[in-house]
C-alpha atoms as a PDB file:
ATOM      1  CA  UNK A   1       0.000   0.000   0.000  1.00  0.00           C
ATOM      2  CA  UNK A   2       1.435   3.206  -0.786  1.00  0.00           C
ATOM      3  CA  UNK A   3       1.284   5.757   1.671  1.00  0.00           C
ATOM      4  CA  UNK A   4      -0.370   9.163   0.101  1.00  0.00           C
ATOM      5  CA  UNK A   5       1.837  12.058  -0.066  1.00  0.00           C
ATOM      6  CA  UNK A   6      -0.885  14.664   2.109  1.00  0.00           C
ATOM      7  CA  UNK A   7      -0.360  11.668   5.342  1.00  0.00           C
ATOM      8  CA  UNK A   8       3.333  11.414   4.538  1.00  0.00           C
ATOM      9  CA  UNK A   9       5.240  13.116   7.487  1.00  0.00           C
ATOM     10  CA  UNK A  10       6.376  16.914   6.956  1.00  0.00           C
ATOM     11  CA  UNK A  11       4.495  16.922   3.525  1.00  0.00           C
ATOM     12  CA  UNK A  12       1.298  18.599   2.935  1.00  0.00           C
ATOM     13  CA  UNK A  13      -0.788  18.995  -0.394  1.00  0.00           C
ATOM     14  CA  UNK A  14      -2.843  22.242  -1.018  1.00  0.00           C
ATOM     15  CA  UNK A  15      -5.319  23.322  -4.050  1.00  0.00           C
ATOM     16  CA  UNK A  16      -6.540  26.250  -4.885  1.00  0.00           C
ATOM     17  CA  UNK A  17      -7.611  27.947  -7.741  1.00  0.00           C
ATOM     18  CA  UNK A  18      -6.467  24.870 -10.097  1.00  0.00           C
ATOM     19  CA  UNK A  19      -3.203  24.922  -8.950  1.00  0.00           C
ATOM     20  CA  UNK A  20      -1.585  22.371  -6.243  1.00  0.00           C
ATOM     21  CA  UNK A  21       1.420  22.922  -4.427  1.00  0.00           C
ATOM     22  CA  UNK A  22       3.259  19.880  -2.796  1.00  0.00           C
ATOM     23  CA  UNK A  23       4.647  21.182   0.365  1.00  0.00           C
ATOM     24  CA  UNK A  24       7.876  18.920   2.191  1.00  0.00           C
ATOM     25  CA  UNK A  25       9.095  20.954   5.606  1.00  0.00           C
ATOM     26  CA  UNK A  26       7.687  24.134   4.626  1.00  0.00           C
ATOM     27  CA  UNK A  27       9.152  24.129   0.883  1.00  0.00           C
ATOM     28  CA  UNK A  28       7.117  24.111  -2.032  1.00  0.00           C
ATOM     29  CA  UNK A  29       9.126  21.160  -4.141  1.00  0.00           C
ATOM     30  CA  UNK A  30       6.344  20.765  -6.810  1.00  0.00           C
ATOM     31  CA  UNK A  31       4.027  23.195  -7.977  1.00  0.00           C
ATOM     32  CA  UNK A  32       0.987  22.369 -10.858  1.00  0.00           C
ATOM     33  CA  UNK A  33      -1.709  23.007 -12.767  1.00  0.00           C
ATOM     34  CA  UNK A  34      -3.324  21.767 -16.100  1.00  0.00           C
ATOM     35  CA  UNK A  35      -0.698  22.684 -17.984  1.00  0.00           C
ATOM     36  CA  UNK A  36       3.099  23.083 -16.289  1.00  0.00           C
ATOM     37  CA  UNK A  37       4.674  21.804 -13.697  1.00  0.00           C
ATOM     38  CA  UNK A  38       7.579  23.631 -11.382  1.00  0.00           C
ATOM     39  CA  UNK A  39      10.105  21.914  -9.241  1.00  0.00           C
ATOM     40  CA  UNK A  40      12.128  22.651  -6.927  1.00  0.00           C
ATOM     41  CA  UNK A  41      14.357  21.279  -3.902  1.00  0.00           C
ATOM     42  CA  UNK A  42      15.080  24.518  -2.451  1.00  0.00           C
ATOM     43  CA  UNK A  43      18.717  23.224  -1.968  1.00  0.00           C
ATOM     44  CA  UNK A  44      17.943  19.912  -0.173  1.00  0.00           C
ATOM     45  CA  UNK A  45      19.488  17.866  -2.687  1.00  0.00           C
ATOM     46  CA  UNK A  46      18.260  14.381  -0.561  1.00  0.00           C
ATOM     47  CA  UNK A  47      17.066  11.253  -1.360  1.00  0.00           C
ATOM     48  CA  UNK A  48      14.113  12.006   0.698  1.00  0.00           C
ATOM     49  CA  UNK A  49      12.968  15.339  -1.030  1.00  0.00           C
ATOM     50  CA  UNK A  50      13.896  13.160  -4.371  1.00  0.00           C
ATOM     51  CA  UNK A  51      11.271  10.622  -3.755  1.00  0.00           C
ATOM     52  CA  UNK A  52       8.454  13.241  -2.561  1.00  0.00           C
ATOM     53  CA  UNK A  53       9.040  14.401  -5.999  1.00  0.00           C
ATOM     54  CA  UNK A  54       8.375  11.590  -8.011  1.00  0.00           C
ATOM     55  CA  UNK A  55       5.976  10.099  -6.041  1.00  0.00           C
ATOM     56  CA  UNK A  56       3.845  13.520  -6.690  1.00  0.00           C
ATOM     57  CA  UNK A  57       4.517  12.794 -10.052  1.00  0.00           C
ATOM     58  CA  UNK A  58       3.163   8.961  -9.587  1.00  0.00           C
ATOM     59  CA  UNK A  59       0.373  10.140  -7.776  1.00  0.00           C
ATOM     60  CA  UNK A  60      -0.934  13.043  -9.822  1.00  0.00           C
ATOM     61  CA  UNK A  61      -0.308  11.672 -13.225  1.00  0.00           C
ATOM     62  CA  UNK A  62       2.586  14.168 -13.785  1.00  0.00           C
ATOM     63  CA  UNK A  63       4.542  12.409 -16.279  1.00  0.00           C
ATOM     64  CA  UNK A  64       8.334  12.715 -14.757  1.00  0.00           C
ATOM     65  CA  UNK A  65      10.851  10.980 -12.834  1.00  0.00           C
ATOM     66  CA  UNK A  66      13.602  12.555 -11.103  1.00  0.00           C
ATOM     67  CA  UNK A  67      17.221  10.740 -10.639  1.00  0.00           C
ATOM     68  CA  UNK A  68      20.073  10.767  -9.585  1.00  0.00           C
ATOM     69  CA  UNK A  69      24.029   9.950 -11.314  1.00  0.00           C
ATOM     70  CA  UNK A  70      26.604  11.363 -10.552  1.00  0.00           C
ATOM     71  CA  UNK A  71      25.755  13.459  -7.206  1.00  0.00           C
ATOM     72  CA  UNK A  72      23.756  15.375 -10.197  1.00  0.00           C
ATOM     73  CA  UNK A  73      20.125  15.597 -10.327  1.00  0.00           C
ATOM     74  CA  UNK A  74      18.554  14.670 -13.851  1.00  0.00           C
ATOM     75  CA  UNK A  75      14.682  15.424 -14.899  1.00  0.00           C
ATOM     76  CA  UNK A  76      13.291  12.629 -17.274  1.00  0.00           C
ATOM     77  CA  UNK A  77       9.969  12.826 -19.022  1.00  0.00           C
ATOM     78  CA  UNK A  78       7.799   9.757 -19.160  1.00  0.00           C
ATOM     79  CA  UNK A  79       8.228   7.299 -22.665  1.00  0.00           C
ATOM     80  CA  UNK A  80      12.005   8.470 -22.438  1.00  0.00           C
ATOM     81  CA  UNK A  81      14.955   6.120 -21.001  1.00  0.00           C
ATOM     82  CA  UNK A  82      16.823   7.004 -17.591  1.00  0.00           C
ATOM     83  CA  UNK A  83      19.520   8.258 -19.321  1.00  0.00           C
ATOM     84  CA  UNK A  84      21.776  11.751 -19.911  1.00  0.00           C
ATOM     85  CA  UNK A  85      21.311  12.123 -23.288  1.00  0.00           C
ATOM     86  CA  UNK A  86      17.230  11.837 -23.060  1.00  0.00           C
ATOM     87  CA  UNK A  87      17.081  13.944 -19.600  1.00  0.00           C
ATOM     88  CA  UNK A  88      17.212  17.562 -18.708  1.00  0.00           C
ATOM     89  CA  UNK A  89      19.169  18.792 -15.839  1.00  0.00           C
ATOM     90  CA  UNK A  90      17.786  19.057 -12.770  1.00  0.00           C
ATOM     91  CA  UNK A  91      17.714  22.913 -11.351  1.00  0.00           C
ATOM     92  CA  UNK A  92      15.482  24.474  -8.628  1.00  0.00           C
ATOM     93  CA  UNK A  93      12.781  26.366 -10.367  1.00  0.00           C
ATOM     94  CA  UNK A  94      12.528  23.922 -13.591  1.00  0.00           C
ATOM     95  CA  UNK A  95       9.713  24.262 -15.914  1.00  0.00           C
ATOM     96  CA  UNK A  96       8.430  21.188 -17.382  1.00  0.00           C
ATOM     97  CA  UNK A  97       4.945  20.539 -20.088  1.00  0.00           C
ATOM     98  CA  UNK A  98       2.435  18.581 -18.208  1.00  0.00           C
ATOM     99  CA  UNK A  99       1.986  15.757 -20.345  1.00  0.00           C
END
């Protein structure tokens, strides 16, 4: 059973006005609406603010995975492979399409 992000600890989930903001320890890391999606890790590069990340992205249909190689954080869109050459880097404030 996977644990939902709004009853993970230090994480809440907020939505207003079509947009939705995933909160982790007061940061906003992910930020949506119908048709963009903003990330950030506010500087807390850890494995922990990692996986809130994608599992926003599992649980609201998002379409991204975020990885790591390298100590350097990589942004891959769904359909491509977990690779360099196919991902963007990672940077706090990244704009993706919402697929």
């Amino acid at each position: 059973m996977i644990v939902k992000l709004k009853d993970k600890g230090y994480t809440k989930v907020l939505s207003q006005d079509g947009r939705t903001q995933v909160i982790y320890h007061g940061s906003v890391i992910v930020c949506f609406n119908s048709n963009k999606v903003i990330l950030s890790s506010h500087g807390w590069r850890t494995s922990s603010t990692k996986q809130r990340i994608n599992q926003a992205s599992e649980e609201f249909g998002l379409g991204f995975t975020v990885y790591q190689k390298n100590w350097n954080w990589y942004v891959n869109c769904k359909g491509g492979s977990l690779d360099i050459a196919s991902s963007q880097v990672f940077h706090d404030g990244i704009e993706l399409e919402r697929v």
